[in-house]
N, C-alpha and C. Protein backbone atom coordinates (compact mmCIF):
# COMPACT_ATOMS: atom_id res chain seq x y z
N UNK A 1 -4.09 -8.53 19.58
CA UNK A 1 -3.82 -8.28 18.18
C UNK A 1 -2.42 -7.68 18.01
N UNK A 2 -1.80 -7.83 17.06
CA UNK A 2 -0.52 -7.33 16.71
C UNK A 2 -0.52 -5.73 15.96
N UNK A 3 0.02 -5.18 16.18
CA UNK A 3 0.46 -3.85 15.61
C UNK A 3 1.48 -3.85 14.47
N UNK A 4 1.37 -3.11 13.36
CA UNK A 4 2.19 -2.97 12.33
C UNK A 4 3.38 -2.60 12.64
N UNK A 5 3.48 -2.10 14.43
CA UNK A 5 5.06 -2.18 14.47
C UNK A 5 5.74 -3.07 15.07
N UNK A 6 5.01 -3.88 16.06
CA UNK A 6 5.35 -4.93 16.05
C UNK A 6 5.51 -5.75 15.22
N UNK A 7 4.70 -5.94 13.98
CA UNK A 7 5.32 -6.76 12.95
C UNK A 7 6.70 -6.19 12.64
N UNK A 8 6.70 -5.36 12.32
CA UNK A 8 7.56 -4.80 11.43
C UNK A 8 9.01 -4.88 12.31
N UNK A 9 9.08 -4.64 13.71
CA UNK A 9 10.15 -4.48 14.24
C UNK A 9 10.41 -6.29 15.12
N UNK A 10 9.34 -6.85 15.18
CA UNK A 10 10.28 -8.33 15.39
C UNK A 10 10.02 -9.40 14.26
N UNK A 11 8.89 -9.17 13.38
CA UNK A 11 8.53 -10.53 12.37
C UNK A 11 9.44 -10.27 11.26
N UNK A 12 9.70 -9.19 10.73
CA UNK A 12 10.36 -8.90 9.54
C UNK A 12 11.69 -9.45 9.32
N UNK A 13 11.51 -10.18 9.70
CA UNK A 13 13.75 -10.68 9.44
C UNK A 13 14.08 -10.64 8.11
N UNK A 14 15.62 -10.59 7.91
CA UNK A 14 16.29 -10.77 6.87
C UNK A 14 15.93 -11.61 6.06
N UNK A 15 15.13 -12.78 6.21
CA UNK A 15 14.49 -13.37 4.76
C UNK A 15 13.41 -12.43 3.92
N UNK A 16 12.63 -11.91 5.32
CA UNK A 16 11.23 -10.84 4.48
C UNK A 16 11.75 -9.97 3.39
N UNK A 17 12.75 -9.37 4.18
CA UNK A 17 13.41 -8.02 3.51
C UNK A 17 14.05 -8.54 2.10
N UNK A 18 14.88 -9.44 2.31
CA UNK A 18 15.61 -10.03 0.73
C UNK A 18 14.40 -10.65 0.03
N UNK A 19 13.22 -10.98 0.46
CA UNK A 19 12.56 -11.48 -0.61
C UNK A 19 11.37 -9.98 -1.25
N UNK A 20 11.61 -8.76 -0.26
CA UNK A 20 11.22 -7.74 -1.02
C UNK A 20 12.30 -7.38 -2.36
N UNK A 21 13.56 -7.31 -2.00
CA UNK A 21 14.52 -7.17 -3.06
C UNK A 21 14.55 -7.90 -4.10
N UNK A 22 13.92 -9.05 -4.10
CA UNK A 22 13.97 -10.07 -5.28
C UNK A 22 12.45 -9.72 -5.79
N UNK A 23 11.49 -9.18 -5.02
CA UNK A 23 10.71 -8.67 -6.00
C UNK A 23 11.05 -7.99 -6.98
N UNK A 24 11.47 -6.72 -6.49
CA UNK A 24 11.79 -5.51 -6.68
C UNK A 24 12.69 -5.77 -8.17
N UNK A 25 13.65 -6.51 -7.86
CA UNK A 25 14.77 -6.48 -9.04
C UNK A 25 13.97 -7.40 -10.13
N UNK A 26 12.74 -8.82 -9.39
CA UNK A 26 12.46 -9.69 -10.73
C UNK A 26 11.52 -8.55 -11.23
N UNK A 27 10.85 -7.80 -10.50
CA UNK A 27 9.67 -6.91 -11.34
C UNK A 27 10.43 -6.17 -12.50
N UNK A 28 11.30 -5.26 -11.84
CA UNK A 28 12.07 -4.44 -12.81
C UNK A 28 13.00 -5.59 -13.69
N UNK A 29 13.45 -6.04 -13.81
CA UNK A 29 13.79 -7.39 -14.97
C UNK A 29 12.71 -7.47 -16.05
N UNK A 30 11.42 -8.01 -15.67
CA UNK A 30 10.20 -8.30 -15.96
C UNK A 30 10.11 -7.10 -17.10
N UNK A 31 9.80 -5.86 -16.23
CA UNK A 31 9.12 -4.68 -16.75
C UNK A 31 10.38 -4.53 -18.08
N UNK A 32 11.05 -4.35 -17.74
CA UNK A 32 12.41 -4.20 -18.74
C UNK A 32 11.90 -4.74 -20.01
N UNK A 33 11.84 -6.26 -19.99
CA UNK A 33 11.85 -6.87 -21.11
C UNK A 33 10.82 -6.68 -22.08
N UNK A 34 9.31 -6.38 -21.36
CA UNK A 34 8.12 -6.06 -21.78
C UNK A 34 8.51 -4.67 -22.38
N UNK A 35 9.61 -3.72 -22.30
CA UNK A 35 9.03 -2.73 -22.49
C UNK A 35 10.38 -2.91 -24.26
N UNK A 36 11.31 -4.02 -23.97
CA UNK A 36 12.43 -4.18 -25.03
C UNK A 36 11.38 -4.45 -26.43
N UNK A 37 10.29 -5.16 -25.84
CA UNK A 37 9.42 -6.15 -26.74
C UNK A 37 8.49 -5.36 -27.35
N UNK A 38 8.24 -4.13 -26.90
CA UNK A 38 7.56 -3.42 -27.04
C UNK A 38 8.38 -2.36 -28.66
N UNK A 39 9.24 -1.88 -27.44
CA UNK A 39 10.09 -1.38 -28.57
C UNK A 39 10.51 -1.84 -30.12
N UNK A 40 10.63 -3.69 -30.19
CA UNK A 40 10.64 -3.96 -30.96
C UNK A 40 9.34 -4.10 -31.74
N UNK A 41 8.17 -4.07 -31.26
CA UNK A 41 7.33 -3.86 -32.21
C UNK A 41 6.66 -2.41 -32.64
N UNK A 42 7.52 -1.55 -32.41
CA UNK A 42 7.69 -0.52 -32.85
C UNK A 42 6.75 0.75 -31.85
N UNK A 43 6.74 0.21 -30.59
CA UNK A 43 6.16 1.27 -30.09
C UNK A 43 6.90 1.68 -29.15
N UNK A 44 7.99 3.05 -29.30
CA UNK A 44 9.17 3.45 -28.39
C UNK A 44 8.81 4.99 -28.31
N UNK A 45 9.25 4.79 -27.01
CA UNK A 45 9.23 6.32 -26.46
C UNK A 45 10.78 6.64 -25.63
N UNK A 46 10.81 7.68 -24.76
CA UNK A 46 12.63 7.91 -24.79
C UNK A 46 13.36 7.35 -23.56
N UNK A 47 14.54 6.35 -23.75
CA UNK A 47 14.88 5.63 -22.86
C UNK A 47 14.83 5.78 -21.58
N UNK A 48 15.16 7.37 -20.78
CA UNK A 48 15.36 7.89 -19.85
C UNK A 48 13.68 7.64 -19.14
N UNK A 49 12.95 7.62 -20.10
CA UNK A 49 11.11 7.59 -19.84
C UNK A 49 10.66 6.65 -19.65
N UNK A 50 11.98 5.20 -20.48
CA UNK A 50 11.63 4.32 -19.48
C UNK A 50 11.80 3.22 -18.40
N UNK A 51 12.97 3.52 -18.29
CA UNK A 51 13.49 3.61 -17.24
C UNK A 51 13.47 4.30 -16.25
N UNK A 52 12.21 5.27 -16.39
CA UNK A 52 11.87 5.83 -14.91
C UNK A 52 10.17 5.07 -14.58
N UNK A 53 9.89 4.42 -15.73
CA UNK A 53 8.31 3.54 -15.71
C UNK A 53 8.67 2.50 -15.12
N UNK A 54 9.58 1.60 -15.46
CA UNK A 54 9.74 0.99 -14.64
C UNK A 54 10.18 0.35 -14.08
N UNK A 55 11.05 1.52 -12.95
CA UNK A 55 11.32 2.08 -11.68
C UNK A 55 9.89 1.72 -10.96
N UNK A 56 9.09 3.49 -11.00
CA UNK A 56 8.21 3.25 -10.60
C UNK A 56 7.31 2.11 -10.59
N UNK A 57 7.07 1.27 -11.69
CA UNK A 57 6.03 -0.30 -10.97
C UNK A 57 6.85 -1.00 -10.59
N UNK A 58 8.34 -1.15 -10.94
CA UNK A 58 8.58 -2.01 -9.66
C UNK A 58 7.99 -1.67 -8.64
N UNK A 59 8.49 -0.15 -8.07
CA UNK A 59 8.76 0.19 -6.53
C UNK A 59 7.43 -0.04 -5.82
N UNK A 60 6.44 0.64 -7.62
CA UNK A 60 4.65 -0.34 -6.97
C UNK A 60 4.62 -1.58 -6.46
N UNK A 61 4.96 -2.32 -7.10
CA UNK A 61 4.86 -3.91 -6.97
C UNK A 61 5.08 -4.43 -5.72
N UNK A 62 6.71 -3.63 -5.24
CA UNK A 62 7.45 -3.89 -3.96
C UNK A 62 6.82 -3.52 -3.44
N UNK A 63 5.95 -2.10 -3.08
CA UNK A 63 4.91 -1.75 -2.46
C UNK A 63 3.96 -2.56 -1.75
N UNK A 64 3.06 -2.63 -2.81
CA UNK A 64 2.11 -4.13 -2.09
C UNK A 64 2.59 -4.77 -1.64
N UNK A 65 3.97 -5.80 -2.50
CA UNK A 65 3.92 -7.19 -1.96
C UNK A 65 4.38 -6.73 0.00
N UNK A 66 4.90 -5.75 0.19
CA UNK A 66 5.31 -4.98 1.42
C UNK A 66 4.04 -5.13 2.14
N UNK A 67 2.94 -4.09 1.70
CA UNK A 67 1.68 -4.13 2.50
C UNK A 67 1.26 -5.66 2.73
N UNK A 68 1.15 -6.93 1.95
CA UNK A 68 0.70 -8.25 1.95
C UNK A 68 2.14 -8.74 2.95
N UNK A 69 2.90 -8.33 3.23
CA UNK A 69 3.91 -9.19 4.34
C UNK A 69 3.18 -8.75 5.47
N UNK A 70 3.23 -7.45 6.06
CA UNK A 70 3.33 -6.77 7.17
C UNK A 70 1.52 -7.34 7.58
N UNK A 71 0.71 -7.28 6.79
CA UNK A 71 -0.74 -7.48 7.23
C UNK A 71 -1.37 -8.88 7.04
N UNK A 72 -0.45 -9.94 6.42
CA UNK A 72 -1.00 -11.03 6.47
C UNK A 72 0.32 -12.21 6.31
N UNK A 73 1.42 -11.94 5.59
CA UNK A 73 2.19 -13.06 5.90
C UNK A 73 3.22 -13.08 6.71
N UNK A 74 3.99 -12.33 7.34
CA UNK A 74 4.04 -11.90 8.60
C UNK A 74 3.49 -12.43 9.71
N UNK A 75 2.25 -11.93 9.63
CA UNK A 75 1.27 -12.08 10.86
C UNK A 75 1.52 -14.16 11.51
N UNK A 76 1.01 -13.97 12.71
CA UNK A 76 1.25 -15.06 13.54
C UNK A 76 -0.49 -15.69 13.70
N UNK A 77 -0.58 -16.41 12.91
CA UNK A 77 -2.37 -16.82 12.67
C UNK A 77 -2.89 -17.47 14.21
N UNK A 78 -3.95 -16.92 14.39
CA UNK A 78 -4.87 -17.21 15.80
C UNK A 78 -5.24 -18.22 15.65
N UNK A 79 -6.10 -18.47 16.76
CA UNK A 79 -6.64 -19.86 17.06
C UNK A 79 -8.00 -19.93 16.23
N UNK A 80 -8.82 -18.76 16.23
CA UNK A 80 -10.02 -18.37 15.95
C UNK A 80 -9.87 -16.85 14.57
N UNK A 81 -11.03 -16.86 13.96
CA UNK A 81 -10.99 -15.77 12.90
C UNK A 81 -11.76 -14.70 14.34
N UNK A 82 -11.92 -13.56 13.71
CA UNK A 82 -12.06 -12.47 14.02
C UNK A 82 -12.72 -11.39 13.52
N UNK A 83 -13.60 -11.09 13.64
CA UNK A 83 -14.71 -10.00 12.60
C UNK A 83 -15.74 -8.87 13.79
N UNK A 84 -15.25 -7.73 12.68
CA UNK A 84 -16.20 -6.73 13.46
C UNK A 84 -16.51 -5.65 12.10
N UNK A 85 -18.08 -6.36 12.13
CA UNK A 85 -18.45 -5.25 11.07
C UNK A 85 -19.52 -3.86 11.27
N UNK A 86 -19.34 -3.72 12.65
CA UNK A 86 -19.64 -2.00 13.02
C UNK A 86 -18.74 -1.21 12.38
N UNK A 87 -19.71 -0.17 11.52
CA UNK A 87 -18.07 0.67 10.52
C UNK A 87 -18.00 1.94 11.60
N UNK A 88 -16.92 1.98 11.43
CA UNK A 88 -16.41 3.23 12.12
C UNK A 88 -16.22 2.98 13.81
N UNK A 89 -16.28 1.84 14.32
CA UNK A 89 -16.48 1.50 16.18
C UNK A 89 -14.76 1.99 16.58
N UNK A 90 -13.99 1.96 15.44
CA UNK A 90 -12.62 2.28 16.35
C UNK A 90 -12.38 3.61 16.51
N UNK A 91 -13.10 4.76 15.48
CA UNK A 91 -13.15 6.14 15.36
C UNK A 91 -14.37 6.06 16.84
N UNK A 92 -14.98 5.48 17.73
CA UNK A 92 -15.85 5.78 18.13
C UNK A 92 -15.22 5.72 19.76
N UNK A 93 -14.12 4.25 19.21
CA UNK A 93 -13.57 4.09 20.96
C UNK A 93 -12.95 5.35 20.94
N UNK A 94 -12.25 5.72 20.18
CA UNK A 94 -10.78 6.99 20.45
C UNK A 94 -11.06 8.42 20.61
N UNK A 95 -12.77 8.61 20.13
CA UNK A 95 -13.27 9.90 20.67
C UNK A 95 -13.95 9.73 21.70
N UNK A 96 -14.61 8.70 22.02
CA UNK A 96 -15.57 8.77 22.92
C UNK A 96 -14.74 8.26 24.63
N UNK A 97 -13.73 7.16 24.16
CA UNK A 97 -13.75 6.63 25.36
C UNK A 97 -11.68 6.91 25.53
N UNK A 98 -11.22 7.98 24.12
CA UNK A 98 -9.50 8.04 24.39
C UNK A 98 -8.81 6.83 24.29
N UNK A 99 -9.23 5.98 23.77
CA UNK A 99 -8.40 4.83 23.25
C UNK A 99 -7.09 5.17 22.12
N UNK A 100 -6.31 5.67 23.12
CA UNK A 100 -4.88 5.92 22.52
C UNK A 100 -4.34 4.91 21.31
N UNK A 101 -4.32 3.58 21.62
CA UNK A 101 -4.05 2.50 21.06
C UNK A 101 -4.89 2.47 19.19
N UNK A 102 -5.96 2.53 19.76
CA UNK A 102 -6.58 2.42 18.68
C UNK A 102 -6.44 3.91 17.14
N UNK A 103 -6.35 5.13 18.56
CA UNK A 103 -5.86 5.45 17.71
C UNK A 103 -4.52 5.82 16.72
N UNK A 104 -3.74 5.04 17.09
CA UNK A 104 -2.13 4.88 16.59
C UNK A 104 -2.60 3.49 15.61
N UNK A 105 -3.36 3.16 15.59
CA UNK A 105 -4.27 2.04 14.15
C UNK A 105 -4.54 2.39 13.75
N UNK A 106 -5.14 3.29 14.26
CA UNK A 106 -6.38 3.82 12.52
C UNK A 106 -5.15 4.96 12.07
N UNK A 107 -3.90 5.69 12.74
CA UNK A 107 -3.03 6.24 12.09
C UNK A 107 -2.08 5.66 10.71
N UNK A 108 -1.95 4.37 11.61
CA UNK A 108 -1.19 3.42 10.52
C UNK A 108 -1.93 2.73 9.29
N UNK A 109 -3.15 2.74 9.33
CA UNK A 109 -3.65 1.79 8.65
C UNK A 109 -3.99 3.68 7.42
N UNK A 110 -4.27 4.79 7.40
CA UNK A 110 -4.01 5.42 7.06
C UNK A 110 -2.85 5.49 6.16
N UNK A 111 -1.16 5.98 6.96
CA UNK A 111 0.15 5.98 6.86
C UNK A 111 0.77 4.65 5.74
N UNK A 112 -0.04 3.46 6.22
CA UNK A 112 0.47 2.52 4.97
C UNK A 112 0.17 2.54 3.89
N UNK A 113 -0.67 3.39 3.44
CA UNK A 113 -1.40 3.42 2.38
C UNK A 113 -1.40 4.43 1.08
N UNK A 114 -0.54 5.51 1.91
CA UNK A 114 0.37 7.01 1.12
C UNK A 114 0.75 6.64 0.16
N UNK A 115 2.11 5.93 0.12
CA UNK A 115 2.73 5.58 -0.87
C UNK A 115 2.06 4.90 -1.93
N UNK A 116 0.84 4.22 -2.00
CA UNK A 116 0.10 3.72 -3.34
C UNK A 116 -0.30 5.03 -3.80
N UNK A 117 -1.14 6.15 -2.75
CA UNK A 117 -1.78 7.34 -3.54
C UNK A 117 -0.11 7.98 -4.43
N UNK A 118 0.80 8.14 -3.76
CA UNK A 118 1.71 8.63 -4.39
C UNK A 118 2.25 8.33 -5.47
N UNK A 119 2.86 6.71 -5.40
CA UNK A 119 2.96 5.74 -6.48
C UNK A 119 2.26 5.82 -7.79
N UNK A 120 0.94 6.23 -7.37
CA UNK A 120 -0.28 5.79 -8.60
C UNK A 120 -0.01 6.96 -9.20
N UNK A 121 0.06 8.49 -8.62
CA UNK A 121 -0.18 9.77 -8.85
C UNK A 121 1.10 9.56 -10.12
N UNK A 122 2.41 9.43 -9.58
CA UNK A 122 3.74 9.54 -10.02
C UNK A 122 3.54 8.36 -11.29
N UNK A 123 2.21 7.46 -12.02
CA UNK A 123 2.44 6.90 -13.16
C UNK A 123 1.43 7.32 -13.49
N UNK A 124 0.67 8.51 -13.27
CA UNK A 124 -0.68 9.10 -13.99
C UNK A 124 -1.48 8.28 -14.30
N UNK A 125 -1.87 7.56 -12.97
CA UNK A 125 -3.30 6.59 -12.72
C UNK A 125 -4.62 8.01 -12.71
N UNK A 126 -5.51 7.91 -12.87
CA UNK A 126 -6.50 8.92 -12.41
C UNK A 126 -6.80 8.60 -10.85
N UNK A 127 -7.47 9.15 -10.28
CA UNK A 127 -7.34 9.25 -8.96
C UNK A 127 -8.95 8.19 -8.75
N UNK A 128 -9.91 7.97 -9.39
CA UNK A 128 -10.47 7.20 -9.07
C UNK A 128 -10.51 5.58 -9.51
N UNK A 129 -9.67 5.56 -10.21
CA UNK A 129 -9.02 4.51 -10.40
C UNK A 129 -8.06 3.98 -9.33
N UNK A 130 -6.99 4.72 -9.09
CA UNK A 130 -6.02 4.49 -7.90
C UNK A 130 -7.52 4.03 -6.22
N UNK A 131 -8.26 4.59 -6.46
CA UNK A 131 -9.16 4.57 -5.26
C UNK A 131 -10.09 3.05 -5.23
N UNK A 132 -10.14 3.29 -6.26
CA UNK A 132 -11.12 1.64 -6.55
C UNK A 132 -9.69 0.82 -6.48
N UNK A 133 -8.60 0.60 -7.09
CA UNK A 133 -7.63 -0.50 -6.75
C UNK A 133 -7.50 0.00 -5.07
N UNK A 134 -7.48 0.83 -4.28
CA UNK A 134 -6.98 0.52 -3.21
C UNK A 134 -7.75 0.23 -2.21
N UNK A 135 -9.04 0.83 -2.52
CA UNK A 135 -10.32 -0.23 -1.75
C UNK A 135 -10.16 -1.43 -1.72
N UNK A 136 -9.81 -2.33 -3.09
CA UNK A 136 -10.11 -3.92 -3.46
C UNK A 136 -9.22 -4.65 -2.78
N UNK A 137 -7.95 -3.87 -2.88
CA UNK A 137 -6.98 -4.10 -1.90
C UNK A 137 -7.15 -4.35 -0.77
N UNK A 138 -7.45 -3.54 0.44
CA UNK A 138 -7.75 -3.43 1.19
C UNK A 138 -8.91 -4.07 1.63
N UNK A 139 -9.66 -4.27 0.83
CA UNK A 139 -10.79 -5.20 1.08
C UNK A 139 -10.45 -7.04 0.89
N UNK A 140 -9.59 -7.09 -0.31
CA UNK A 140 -8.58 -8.58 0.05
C UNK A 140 -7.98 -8.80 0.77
N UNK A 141 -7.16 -8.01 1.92
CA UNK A 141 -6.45 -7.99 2.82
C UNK A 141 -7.55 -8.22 4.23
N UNK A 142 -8.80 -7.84 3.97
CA UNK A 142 -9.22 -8.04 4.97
C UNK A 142 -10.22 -9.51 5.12
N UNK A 143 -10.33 -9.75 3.56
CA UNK A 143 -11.10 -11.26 3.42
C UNK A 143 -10.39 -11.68 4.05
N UNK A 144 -8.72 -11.79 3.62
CA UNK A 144 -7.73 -12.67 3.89
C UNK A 144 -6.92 -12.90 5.06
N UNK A 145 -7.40 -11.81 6.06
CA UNK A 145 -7.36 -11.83 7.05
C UNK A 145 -7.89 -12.49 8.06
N UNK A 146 -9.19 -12.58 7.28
CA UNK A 146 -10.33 -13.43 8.16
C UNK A 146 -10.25 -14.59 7.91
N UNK A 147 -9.92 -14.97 6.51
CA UNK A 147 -10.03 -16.96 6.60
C UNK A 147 -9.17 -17.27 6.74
N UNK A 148 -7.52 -16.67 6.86
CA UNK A 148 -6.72 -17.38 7.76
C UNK A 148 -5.70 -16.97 8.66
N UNK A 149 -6.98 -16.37 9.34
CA UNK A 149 -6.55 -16.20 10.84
C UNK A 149 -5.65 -15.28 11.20
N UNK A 150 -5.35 -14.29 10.62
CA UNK A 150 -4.31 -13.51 10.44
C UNK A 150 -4.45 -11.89 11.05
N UNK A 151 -6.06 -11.66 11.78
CA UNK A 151 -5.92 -10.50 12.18
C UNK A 151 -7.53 -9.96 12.24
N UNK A 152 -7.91 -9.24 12.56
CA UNK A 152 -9.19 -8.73 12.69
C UNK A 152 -9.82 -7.92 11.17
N UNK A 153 -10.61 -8.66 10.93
CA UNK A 153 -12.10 -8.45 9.40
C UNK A 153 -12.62 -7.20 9.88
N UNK A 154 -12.35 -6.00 9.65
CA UNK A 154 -13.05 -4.40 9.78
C UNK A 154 -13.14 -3.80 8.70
N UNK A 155 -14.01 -3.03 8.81
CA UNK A 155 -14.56 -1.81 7.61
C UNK A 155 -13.25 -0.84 8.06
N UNK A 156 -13.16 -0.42 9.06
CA UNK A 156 -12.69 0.49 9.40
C UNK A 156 -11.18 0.57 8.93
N UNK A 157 -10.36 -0.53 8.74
CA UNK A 157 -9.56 -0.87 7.98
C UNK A 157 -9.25 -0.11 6.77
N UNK A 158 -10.29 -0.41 6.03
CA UNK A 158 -10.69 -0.43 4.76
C UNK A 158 -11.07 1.24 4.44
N UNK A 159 -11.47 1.46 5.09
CA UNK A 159 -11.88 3.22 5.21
C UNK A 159 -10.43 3.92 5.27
N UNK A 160 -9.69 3.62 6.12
CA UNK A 160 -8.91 4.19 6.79
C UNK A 160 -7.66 4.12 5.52
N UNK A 161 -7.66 2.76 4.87
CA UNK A 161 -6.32 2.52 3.87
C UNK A 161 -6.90 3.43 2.68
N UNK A 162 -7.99 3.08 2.14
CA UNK A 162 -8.67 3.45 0.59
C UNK A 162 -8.02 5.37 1.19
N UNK A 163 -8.28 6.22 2.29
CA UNK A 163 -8.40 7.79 2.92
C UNK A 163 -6.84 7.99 2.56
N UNK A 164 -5.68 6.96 3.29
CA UNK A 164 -4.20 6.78 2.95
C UNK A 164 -3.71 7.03 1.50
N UNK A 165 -4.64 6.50 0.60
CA UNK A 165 -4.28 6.48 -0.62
C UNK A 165 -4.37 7.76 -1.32
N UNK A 166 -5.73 8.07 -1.11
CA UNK A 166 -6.05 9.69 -1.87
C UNK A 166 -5.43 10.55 -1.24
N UNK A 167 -4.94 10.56 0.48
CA UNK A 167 -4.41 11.64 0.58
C UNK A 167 -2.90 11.82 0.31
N UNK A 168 -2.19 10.51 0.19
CA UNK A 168 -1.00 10.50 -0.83
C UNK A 168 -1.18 10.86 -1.97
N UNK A 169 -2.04 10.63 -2.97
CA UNK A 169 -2.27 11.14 -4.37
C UNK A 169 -2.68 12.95 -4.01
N UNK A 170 -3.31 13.01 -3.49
CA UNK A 170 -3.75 14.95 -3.08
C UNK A 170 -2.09 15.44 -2.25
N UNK A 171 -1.41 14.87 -1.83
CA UNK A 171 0.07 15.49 -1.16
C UNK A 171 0.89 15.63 -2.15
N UNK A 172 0.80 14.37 -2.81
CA UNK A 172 1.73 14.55 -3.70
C UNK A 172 1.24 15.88 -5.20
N UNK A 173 0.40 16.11 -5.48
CA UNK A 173 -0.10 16.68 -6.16
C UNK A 173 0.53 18.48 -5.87
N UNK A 174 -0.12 18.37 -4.77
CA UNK A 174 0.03 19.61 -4.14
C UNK A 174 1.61 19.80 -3.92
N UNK A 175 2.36 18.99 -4.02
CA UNK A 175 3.50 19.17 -3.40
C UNK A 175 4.30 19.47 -4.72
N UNK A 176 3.64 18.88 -5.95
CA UNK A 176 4.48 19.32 -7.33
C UNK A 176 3.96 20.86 -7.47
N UNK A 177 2.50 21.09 -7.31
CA UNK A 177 2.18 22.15 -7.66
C UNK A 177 2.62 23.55 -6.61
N UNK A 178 3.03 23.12 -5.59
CA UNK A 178 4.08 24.19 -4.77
C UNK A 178 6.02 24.47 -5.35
N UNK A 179 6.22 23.71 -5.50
CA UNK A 179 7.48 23.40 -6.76
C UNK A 179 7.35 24.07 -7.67
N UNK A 180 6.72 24.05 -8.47
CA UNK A 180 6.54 24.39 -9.88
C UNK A 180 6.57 26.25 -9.74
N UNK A 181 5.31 26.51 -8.55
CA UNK A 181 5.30 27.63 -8.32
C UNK A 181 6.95 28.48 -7.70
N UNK A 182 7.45 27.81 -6.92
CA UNK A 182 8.66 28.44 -6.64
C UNK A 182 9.63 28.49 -8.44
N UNK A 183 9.60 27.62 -8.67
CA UNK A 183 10.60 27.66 -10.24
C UNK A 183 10.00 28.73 -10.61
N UNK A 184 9.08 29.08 -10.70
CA UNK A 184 8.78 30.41 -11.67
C UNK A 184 9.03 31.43 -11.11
């Protein structure tokens, strides 16, 4: 199986990367105009406010389409699909039997997943909302993994990204509310 840093450090070439940037800039284009259209039908709030909205869904947008390179288009499709639906068997190799490997997976599959809790936090998603989109997520990534061929079908996956998310949304939280306290 491939590792997210192996993707990341030989699959990712200069096409991946420029076609994150052309997200990035068509989203924010996109978002722009929706928000001109908006304005013209008379629902405006203050420029600086929004132009930091969206900022942020671009950088969402780029986000995912990021997570969907690195975990499925990226990936180098097998001969055979791949499924293991014991939940929790990789938390089981790495205590029981020190499977180093596995656990630098279940770190990453964690680690990729921050930046949505953060993302979501920083456009005042509620937090169980942000949790149900990043389950579904994560749970499409892993259908889609399986029917084409792109990587191993786990719960554990799925546990591990949905945990990534909230504890980006709870860091980031905490991290304004340590701020705030020094300003005063």
């Amino acid at each position: 199986m491939e590792t997210a840093y192996s993707i990341l450090h030989n699959h990712l070439t200069l096409p991946y990367w420029l076609s994150l940037l052309i997200v990035f800039i068509a989203t924010l284009a996109i978002w722009r105009v929706v928000e001109k259209r908006q304005m013209v039908a008379g629902r405006t709030c203050g420029n600086e406010k929004k132009w930091t909205h969206s900022l942020l869904i671009s950088l969402f947008v780029t986000y995912i389409f990021f997570i969907l390179l690195i975990t499925l288009i990226a990936r180098t499709p097998a001969d055979t699909r791949h499924i293991k639906l014991v939940p929790f068997w990789s938390w089981y190799e790495v205590i029981v039997n020190g499977d180093r490997g596995l656990a630098v997976e279940i770190g990453l599959n964690v680690v990729l997943f921050l930046p949505v809790g953060i993302l979501s936090r920083l456009q005042g998603v509620k937090i169980s909302r942000m949790a149900i989109f990043s389950l579904c997520l994560s749970l499409f990534i892993e259908v889609m993994q399986y029917f084409t061929c792109r990587g191993l079908m786990e719960w554990d996956d799925v546990f591990g990204n949905t945990c990534g998310a909230v504890i980006g949304y709870w860091c980031y939280g905490y991290v304004m509310r340590i701020s705030r306290r020094e300003k005063n």
